[in-house]
C-alpha atoms as a PDB file:
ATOM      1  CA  UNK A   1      11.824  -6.832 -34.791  1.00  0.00           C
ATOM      2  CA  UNK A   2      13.113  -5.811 -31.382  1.00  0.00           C
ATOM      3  CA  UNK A   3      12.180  -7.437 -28.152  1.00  0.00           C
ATOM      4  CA  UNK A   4      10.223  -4.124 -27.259  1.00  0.00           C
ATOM      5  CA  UNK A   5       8.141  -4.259 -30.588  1.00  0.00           C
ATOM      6  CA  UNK A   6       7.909  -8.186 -29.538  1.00  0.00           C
ATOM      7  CA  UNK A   7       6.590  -8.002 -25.903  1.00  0.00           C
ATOM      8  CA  UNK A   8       3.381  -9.199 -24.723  1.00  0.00           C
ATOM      9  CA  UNK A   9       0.417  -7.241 -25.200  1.00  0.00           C
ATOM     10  CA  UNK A  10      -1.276  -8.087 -21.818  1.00  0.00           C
ATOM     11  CA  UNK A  11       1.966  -7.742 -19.806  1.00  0.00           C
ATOM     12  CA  UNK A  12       2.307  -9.976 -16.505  1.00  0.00           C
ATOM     13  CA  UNK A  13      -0.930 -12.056 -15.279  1.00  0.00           C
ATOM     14  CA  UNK A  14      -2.053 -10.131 -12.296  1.00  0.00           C
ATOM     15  CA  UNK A  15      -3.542 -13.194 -10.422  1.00  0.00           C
ATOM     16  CA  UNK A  16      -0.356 -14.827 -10.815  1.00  0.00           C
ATOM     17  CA  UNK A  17       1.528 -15.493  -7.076  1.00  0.00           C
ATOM     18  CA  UNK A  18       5.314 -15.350  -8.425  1.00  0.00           C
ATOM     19  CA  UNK A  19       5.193 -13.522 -12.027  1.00  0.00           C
ATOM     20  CA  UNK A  20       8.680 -13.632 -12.251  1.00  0.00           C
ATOM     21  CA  UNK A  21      10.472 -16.856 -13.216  1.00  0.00           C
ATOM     22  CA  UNK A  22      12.561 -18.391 -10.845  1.00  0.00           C
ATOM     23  CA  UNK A  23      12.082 -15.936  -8.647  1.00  0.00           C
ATOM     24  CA  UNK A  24       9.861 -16.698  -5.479  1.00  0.00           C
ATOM     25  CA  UNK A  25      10.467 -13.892  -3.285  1.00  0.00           C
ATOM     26  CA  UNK A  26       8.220 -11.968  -5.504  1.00  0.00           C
ATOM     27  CA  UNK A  27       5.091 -11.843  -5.456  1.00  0.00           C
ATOM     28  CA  UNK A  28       1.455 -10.432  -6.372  1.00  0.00           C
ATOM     29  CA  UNK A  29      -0.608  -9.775  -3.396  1.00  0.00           C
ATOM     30  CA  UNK A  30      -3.729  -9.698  -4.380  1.00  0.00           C
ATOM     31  CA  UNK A  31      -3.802 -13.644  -5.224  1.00  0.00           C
ATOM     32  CA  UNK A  32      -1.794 -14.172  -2.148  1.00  0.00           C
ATOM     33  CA  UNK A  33      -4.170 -12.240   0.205  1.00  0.00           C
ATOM     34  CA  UNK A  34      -7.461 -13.851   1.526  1.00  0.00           C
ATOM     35  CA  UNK A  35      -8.840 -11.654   4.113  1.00  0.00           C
ATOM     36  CA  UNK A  36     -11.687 -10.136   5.454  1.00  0.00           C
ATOM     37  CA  UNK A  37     -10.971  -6.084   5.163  1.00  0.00           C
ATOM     38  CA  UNK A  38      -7.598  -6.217   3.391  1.00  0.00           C
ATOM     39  CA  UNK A  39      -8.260  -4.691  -0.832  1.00  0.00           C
ATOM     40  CA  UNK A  40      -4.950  -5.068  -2.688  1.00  0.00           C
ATOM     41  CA  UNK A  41      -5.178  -3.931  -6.525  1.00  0.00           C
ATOM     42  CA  UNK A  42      -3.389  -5.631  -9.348  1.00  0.00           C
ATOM     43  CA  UNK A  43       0.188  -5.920  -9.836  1.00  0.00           C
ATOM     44  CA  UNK A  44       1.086  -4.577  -6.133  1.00  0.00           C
ATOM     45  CA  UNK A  45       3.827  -7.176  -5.038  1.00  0.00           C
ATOM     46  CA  UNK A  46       6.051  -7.988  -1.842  1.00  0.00           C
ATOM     47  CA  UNK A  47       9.412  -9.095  -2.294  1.00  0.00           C
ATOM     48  CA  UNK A  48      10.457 -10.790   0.862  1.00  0.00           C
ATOM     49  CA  UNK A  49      13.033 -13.509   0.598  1.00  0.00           C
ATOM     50  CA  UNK A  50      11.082 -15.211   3.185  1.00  0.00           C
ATOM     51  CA  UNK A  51       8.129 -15.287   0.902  1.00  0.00           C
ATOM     52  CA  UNK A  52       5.382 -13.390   0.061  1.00  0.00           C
ATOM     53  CA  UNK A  53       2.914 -15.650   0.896  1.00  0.00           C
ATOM     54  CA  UNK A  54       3.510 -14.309   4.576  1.00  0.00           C
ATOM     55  CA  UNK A  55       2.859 -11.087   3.726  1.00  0.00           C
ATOM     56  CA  UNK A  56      -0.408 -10.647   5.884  1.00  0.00           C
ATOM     57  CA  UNK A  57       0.471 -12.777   9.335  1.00  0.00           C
ATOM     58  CA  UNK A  58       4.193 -10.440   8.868  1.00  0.00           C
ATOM     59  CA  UNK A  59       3.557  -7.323   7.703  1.00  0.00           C
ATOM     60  CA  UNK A  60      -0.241  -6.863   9.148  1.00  0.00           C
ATOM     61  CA  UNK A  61      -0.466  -6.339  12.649  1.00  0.00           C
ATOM     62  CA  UNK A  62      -3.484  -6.099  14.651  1.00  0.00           C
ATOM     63  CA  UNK A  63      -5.614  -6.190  12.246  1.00  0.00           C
ATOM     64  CA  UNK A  64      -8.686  -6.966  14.259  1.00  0.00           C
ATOM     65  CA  UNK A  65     -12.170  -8.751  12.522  1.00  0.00           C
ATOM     66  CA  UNK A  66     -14.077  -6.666  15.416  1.00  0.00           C
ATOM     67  CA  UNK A  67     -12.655  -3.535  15.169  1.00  0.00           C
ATOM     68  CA  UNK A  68     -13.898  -3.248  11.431  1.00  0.00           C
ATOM     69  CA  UNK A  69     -10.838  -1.246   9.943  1.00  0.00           C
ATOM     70  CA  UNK A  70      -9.716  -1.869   6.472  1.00  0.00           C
ATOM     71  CA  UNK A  71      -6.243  -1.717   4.670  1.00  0.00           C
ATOM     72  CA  UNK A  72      -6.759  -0.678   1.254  1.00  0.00           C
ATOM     73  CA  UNK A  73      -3.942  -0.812  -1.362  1.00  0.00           C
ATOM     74  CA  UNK A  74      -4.183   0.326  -4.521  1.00  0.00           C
ATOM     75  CA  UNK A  75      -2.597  -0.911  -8.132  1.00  0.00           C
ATOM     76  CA  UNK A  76       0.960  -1.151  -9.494  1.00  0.00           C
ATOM     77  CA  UNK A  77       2.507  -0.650  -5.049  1.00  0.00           C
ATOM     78  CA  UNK A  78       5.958  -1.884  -4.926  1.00  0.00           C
ATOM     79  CA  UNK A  79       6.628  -2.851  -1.108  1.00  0.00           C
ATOM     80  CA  UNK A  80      10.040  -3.946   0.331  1.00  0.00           C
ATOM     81  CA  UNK A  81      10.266  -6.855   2.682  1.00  0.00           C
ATOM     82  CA  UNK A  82      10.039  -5.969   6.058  1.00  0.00           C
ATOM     83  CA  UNK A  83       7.426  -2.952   5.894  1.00  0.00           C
ATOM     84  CA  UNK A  84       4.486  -3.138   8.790  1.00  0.00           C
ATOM     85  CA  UNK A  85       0.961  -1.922   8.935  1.00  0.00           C
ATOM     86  CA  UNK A  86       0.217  -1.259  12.085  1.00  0.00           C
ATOM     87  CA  UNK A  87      -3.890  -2.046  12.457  1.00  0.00           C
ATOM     88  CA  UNK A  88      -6.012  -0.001  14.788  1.00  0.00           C
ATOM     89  CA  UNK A  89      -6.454  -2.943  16.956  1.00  0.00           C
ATOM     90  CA  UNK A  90      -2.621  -2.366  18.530  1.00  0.00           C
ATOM     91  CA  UNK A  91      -4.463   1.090  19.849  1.00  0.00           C
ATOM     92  CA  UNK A  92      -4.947   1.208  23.570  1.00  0.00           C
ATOM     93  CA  UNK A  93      -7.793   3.617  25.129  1.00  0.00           C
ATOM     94  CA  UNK A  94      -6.095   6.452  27.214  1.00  0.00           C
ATOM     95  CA  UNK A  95     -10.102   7.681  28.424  1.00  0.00           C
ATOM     96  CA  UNK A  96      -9.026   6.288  31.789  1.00  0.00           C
ATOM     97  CA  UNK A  97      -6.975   6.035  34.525  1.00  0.00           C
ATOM     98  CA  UNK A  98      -4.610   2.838  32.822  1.00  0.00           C
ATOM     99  CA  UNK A  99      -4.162   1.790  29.108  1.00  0.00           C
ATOM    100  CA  UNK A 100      -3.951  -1.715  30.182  1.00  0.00           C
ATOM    101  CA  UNK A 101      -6.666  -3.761  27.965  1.00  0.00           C
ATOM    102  CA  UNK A 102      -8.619  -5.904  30.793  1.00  0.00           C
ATOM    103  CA  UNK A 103     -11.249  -6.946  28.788  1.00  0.00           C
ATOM    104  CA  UNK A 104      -9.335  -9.012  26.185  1.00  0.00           C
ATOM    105  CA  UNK A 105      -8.427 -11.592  28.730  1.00  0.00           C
ATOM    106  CA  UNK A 106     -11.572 -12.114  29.911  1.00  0.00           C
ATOM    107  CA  UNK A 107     -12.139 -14.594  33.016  1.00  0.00           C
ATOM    108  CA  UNK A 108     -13.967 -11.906  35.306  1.00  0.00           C
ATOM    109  CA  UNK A 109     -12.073  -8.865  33.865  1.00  0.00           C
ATOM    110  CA  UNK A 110     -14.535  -8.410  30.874  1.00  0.00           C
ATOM    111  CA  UNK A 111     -16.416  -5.239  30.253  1.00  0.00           C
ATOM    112  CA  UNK A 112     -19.977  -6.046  28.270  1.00  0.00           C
ATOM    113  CA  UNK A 113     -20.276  -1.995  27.544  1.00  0.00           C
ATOM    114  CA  UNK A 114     -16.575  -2.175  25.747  1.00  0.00           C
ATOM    115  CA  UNK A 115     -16.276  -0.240  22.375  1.00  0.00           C
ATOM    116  CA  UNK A 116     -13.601  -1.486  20.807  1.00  0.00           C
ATOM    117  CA  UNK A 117     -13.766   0.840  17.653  1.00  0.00           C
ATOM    118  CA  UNK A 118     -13.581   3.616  20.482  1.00  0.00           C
ATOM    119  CA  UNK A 119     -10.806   5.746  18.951  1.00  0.00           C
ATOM    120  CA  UNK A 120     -10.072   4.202  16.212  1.00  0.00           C
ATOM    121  CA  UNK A 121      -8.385   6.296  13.036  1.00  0.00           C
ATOM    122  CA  UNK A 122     -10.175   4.257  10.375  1.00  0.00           C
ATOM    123  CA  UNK A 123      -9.054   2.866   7.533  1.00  0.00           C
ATOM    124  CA  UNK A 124      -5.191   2.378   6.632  1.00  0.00           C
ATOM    125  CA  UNK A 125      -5.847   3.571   2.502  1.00  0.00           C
ATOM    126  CA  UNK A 126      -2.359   3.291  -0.012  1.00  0.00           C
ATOM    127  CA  UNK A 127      -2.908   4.551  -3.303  1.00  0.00           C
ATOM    128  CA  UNK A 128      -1.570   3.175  -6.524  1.00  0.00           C
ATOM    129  CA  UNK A 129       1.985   3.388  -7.661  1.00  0.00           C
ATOM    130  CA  UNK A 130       3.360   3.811  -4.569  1.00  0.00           C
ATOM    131  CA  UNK A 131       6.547   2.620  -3.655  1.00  0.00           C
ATOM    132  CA  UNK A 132       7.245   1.593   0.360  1.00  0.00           C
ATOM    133  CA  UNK A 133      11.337   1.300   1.443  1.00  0.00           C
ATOM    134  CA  UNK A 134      12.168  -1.755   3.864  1.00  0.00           C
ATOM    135  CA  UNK A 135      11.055  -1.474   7.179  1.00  0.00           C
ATOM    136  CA  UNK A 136       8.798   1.023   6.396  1.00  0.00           C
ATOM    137  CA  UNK A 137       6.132   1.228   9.452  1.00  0.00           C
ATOM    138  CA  UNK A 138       2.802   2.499   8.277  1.00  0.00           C
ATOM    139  CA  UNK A 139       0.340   3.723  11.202  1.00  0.00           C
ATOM    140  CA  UNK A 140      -3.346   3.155  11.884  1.00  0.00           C
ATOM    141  CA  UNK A 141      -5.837   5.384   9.660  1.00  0.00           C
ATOM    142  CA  UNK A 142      -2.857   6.834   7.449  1.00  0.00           C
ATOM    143  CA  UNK A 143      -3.953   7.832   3.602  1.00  0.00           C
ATOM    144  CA  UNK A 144      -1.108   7.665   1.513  1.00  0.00           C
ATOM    145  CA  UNK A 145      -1.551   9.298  -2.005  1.00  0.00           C
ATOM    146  CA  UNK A 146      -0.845   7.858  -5.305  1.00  0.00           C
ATOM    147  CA  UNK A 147       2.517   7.870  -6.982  1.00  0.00           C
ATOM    148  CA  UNK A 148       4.074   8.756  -3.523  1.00  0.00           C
ATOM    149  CA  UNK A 149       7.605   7.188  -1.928  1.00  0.00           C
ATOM    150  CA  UNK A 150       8.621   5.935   1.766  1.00  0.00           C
ATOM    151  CA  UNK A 151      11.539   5.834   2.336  1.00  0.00           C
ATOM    152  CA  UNK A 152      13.255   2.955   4.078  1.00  0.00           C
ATOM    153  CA  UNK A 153      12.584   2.749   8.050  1.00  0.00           C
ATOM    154  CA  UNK A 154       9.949   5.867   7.855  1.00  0.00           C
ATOM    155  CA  UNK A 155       7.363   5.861  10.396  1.00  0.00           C
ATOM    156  CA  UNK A 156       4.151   7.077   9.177  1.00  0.00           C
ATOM    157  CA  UNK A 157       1.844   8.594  11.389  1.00  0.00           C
ATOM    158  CA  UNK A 158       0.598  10.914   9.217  1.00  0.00           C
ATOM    159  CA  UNK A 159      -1.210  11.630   5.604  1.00  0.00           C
ATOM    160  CA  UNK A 160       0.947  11.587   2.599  1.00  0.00           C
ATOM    161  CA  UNK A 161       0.110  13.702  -0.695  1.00  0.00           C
ATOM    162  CA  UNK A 162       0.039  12.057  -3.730  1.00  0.00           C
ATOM    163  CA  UNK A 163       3.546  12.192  -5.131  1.00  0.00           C
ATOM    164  CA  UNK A 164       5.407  13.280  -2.297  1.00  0.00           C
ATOM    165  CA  UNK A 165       8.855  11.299  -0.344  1.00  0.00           C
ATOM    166  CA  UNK A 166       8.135  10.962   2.895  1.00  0.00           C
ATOM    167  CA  UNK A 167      11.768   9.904   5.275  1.00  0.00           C
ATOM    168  CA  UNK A 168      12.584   9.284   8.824  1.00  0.00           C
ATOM    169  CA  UNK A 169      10.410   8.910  12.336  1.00  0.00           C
ATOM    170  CA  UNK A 170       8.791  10.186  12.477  1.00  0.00           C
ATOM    171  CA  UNK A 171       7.874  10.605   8.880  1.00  0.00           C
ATOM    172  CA  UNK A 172       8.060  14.087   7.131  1.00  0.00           C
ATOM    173  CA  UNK A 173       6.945  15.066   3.320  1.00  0.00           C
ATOM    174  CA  UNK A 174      10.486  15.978   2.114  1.00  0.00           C
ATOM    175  CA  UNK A 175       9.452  17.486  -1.300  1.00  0.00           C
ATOM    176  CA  UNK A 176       7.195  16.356  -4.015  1.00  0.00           C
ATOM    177  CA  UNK A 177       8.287  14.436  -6.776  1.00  0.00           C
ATOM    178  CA  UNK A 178       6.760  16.918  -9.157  1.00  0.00           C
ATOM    179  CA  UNK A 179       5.411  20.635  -9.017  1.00  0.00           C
ATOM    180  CA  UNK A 180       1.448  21.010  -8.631  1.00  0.00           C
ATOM    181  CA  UNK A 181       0.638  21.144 -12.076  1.00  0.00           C
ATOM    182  CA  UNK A 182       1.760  18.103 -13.215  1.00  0.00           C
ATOM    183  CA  UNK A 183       0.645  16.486 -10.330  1.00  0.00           C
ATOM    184  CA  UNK A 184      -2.717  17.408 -11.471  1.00  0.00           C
ATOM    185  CA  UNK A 185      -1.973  16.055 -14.766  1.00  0.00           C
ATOM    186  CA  UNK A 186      -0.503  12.871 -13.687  1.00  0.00           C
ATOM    187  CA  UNK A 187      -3.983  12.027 -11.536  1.00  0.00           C
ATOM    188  CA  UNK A 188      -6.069  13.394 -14.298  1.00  0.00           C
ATOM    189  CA  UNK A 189      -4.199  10.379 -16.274  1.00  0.00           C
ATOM    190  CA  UNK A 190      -4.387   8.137 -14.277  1.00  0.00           C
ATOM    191  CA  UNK A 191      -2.401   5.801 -16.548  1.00  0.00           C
ATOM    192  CA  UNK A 192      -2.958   2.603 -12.950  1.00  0.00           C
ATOM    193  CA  UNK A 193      -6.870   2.221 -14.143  1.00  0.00           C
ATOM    194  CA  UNK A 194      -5.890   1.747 -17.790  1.00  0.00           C
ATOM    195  CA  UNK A 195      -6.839  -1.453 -19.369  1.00  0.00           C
ATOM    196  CA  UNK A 196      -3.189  -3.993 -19.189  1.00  0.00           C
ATOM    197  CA  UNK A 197      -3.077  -4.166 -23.565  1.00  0.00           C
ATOM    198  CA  UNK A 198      -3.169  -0.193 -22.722  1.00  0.00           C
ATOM    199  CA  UNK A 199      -0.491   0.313 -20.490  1.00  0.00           C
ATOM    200  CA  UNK A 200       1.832  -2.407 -22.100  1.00  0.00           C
ATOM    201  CA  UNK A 201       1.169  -0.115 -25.206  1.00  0.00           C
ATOM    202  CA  UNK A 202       2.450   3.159 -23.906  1.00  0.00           C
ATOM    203  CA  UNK A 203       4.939   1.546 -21.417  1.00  0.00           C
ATOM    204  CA  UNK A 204       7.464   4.458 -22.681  1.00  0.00           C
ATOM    205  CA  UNK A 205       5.160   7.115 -21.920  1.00  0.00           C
ATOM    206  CA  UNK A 206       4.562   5.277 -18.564  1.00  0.00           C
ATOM    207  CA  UNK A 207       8.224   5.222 -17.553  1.00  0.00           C
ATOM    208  CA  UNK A 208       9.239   8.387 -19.330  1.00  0.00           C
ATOM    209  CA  UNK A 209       9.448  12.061 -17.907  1.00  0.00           C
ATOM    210  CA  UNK A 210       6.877  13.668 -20.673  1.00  0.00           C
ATOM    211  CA  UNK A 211       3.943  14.078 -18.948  1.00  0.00           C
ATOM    212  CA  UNK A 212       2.187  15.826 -22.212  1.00  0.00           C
ATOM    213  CA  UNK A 213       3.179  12.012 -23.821  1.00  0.00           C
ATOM    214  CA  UNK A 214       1.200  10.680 -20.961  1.00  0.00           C
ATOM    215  CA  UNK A 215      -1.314  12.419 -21.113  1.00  0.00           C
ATOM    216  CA  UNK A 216      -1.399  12.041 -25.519  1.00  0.00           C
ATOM    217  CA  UNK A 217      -1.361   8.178 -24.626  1.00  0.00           C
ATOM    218  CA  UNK A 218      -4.612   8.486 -22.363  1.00  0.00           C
ATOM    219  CA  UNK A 219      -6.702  10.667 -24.782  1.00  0.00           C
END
């Protein structure tokens, strides 16, 4: 038998910190990340030769308890080292005369009638199979669709369709990966929510270009 007819039928344990051997730069998030408001799916890793354990205090910035904004990121993400989510908590309010934040220092500057959700964008929400280049910089309340790629240094400030390549600051959908059609299709299969014996299965249709293979493997 070949090596492809002898591979594992459960693929990679997804609650496994470095899944590749001997190599520790790797690593799935969602048993590295413990934090209140932060969802990371299965299988999304950061490779960081500085370790992915520091994922969240390096690549999660002003991510606030009060300010109640989440950072969602959905299954199979691939994100270079480097990339930052920038948190609505690095927002400043701009209803008055300065920006400057008084209140957070406290010591006679505080203000009991503050709302610090004032403003905010919401949630910061990263499908699944998404793939983010180094030094990608993601802003607050940004949706960025499934299957979709940022290119390396983009600056996000904006929503991202599923499937498109977004490049360059600030960020602009270049083209879509595929026409609108298949598109469709490729949600409608949704091959990310398929059990792991299921995708390890159909891996070819998975990394081919047949999308009516695809969509044959999720009937």
């Amino acid at each position: 038998m070949s090596d492809l007819q002898n591979r594992p039928l459960a693929g990679p344990n997804p609650n496994e910190k470095h899944p590749m051997d001997g190599i520790v730069q790797v690593g799935f998030l969602k048993p590295l990340v413990n934090q209140p408001n932060v969802e990371i799916g299965d299988y999304t890793y950061y490779d960081d030769p500085a370790g992915p354990e520091h994922f969240y205090e390096r690549c999660v910035r002003y991510h606030f308890e009060h300010m109640g904004d989440r950072l969602v990121i959905g299954r199979f993400c691939a994100i270079a080292s480097g990339v930052q989510f920038i948190m609505n908590g690095a927002n400043h309010r701009m209803d008055g005369l300065s920006t400057y934040p008084f209140a957070i220092f406290g010591k006679g500057w505080e203000d009991p009638d503050h709302d610090w959700a004032k403003g905010s964008r919401g949630d910061t929400v990263i499908g699944n199979d998404v793939w983010i280049g180094t030094d990608a910089v993601i802003l607050p309340g940004v949706t960025i669709g499934d299957g979709a790629i940022i290119g390396s240094k983009a600056v996000v400030a904006s929503d991202v369709p599923a499937y498109g390549i977004a490049v360059g600051n600030p960020a602009r959908t270049l083209r879509q990966r595929f026409d609108e059609k298949t598109v469709e299709r490729l949600l409608a299969a949704a091959w990310w929510n398929w059990p792991a014996e299921r995708i390890t299965a159909n891996l070819d249709a998975i990394r081919g270009a047949d999308v009516a293979m695809l969509e044959r493997a999720s009937a």
